[in-house]
Protein backbone atom coordinates (compact mmCIF):
# COMPACT_ATOMS: atom_id res chain seq x y z
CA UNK A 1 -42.42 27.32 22.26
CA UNK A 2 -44.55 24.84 24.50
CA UNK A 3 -45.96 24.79 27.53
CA UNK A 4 -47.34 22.54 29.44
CA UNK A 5 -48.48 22.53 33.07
CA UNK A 6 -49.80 19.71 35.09
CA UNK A 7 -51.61 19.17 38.87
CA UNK A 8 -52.56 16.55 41.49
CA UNK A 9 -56.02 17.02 43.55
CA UNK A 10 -54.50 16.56 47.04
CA UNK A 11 -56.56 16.22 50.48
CA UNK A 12 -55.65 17.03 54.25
CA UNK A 13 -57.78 14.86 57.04
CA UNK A 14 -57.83 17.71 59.65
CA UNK A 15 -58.37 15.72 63.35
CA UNK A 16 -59.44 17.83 66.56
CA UNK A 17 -57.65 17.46 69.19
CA UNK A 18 -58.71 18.10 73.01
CA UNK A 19 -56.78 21.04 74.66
CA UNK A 20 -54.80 18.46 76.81
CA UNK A 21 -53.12 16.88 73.62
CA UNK A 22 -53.21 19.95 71.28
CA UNK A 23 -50.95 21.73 73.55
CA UNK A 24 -47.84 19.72 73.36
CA UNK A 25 -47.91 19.78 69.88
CA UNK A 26 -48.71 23.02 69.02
CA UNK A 27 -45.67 24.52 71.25
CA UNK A 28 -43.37 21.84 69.58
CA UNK A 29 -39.71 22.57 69.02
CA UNK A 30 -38.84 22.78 65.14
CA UNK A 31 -35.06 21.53 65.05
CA UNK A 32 -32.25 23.92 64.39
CA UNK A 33 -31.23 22.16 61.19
CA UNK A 34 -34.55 21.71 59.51
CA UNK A 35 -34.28 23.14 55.86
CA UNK A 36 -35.60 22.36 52.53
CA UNK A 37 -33.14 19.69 50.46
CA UNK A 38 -33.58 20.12 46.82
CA UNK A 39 -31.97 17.04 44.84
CA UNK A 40 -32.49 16.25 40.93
CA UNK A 41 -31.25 13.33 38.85
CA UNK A 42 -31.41 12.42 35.07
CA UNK A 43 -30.91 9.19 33.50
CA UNK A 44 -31.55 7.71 30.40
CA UNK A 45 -31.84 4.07 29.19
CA UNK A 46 -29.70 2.68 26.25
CA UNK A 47 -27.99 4.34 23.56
CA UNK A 48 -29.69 7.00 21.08
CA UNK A 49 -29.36 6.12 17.57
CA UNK A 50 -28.84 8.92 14.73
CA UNK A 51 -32.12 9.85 13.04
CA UNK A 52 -34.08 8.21 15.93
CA UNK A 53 -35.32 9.67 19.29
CA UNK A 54 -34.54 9.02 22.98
CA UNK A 55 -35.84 9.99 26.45
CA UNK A 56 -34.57 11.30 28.92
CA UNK A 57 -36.12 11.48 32.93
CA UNK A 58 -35.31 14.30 35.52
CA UNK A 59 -36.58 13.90 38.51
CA UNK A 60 -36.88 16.58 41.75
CA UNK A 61 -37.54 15.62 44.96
CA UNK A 62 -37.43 17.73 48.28
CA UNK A 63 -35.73 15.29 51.06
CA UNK A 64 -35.03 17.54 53.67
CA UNK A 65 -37.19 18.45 56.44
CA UNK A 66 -39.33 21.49 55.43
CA UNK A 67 -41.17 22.85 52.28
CA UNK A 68 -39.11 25.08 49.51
CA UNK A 69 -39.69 28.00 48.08
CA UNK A 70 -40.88 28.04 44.66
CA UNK A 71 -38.42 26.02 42.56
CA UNK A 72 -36.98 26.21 38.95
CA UNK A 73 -35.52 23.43 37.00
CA UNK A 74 -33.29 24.01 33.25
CA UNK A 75 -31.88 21.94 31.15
CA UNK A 76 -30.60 23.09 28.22
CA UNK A 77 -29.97 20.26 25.21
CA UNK A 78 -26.69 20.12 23.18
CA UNK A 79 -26.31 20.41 19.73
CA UNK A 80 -27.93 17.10 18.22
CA UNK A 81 -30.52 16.73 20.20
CA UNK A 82 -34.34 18.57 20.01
CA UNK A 83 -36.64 18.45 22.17
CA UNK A 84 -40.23 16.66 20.90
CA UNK A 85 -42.51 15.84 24.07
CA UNK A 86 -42.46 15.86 27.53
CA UNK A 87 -44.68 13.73 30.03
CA UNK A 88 -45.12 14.40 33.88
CA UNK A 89 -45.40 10.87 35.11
CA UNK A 90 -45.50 11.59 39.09
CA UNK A 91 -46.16 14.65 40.76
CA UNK A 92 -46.92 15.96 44.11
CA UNK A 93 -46.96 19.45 43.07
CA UNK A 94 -48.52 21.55 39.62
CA UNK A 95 -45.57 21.47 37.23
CA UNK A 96 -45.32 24.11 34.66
CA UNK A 97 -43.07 23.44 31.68
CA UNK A 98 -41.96 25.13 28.83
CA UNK A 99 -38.82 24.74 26.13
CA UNK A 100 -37.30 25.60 22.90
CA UNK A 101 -33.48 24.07 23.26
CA UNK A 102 -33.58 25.00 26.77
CA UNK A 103 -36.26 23.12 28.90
CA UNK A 104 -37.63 25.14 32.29
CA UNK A 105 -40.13 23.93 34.56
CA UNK A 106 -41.75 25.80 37.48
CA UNK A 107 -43.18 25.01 40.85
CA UNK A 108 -44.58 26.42 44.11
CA UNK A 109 -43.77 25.35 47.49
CA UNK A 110 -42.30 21.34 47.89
CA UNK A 111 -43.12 20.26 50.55
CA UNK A 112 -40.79 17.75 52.14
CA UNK A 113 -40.60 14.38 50.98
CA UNK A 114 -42.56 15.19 47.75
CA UNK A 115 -41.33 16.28 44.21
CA UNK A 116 -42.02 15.20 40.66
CA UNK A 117 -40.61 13.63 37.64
CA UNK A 118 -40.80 14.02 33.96
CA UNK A 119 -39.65 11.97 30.83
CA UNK A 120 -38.44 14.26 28.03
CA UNK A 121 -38.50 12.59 24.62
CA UNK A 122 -35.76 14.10 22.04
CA UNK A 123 -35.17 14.11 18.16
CA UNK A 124 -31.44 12.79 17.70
CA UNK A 125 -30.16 14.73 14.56
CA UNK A 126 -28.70 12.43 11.92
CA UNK A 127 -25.36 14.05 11.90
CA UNK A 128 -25.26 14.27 16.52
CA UNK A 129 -21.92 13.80 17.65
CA UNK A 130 -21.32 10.04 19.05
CA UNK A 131 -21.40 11.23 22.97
CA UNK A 132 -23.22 13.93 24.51
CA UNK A 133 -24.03 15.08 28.16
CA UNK A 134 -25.86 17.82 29.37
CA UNK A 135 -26.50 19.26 32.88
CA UNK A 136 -29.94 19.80 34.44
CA UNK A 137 -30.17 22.13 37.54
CA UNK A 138 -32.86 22.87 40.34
CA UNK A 139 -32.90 25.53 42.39
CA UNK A 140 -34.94 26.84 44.94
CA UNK A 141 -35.94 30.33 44.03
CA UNK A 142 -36.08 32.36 46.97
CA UNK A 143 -32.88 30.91 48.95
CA UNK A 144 -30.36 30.14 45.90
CA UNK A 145 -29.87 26.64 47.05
CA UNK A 146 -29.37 24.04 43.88
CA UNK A 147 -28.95 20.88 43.07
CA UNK A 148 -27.68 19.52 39.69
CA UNK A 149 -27.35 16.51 37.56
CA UNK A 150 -25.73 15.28 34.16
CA UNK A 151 -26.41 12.13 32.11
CA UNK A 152 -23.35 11.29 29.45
CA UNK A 153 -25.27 10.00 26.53
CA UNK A 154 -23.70 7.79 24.00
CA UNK A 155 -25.22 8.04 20.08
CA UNK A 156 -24.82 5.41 17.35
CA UNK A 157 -25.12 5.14 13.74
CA UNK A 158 -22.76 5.95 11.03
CA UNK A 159 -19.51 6.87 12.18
CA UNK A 160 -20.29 6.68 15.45
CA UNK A 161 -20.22 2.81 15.03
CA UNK A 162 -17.25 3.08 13.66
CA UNK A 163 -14.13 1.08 16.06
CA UNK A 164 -12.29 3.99 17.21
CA UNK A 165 -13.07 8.04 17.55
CA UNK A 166 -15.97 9.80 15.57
CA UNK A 167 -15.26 10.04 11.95
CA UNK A 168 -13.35 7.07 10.95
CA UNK A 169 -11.84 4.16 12.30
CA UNK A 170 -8.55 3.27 15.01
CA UNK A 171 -5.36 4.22 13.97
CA UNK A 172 -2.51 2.37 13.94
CA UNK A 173 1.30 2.41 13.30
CA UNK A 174 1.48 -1.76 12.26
CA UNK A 175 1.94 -3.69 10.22
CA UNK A 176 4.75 -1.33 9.20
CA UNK A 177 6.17 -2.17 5.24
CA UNK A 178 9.87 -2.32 5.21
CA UNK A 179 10.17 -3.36 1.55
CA UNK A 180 12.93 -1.20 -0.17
CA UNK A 181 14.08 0.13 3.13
CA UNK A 182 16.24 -3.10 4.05
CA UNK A 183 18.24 -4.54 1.62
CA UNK A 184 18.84 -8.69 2.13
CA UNK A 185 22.26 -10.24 1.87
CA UNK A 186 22.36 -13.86 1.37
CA UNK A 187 24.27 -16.89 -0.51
CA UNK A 188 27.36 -16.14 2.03
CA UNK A 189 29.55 -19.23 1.76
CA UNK A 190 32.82 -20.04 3.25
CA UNK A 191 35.83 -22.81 2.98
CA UNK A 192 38.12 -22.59 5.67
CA UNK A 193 40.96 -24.89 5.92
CA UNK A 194 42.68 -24.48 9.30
CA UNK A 195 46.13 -26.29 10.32
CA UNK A 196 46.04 -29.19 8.02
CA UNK A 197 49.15 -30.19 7.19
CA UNK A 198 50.92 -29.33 4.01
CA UNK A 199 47.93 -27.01 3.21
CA UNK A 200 47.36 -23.32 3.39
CA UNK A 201 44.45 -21.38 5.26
CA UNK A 202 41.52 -19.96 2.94
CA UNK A 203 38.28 -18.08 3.68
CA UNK A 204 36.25 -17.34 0.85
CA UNK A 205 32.70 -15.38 0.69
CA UNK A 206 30.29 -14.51 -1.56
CA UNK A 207 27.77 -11.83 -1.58
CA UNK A 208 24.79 -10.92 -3.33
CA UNK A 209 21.91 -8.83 -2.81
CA UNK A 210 18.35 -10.00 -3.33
CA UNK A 211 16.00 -7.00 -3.84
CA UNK A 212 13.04 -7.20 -1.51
């Protein structure tokens, strides 16, 4: 199992205030909707190939009005796919990561309008199927609230570049053979002699069959 945790150094400029404008602030109203707003997307870029690796980014950001709680994010990877690295590349907050098939990361307190982000490079096995998704979800630990977001993934490489569904190619009902099933009639020839005088009326055919 890995693990991996990651910080950012941040600094507060602290201002004094006379007693005339601390006041005002300091009894401020908090609105009655302010809440923490957990949100989390993953994307991808291209298509994985078999036998190759891709990489995946899941990002968490707090975009409502007040700090979270401590928050978890999982993501656990489908059949296929393994997970080889994983890079924090922006972070308000110390991320703490660690994963076998299932990927978790921890964090204290978000505050609002801050979050991180994360690319997660995978091993795509030879024999993955041709489309995958999987689900990552954030919550925020102390209230329950979550947030959660899938990425459909498609693979390529043997079958899967095949025309048609994994494992071989499209099916189709043409061009259908009807040799044997329709026998062909032809050499159909007629003399008809109709209301001449002195003569009689004849009609004469001949069939044969021509094998297909």
């Amino acid at each position: 199992m890995a693990t991996h945790t990651f910080g950012r150094r941040m600094s507060a400029v602290g201002t004094v205030l006379g007693l005339g404008l601390g006041l005002p602030f300091a009894f401020g109203v908090t609105s009655a909707y302010a809440a923490a707003q957990l949100e989390i997307t993953k994307t991808h870029t291209g298509d994985f190939a078999r036998g190759g690796q891709g990489v995946y980014r899941i990002t968490v950001t707090n975009s409502g009005d007040e700090a979270s709680g401590g928050t978890e994010m999982t993501d656990t990877f489908p059949a296929g796919l393994q997970i080889d690295d994983l890079n924090v590349v922006d972070n308000d907050v110390a991320v703490s990561c660690v994963w076998t098939q299932t990927l978790t990361c921890n964090t204290p307190a978000i505050p609002a309008g801050q979050g991180y982000a994360i690319d997660v490079t995978v091993l795509v096995a030879a024999d993955a199927p041709c489309n995958l998704t999987n689900t990552a979800i954030v919550e925020d630990t102390p209230t329950g609230a979550s947030d959660s977001a899938s990425d459909p993934t498609t693979v390529t490489g043997g079958d899967c570049d095949d025309d048609g569904e994994e494992g071989g190619g499209v099916l189709s009902i043409l061009p259908v053979n009807l040799n044997g099933v329709l026998p062909m009639f032809n050499n159909i020839s007629t003399n008809n002699n109709i209301n001449s005088p002195g003569a009689s009326n004849t009609n004469g055919q001949k069939f044969s069959l021509t094998a297909p």
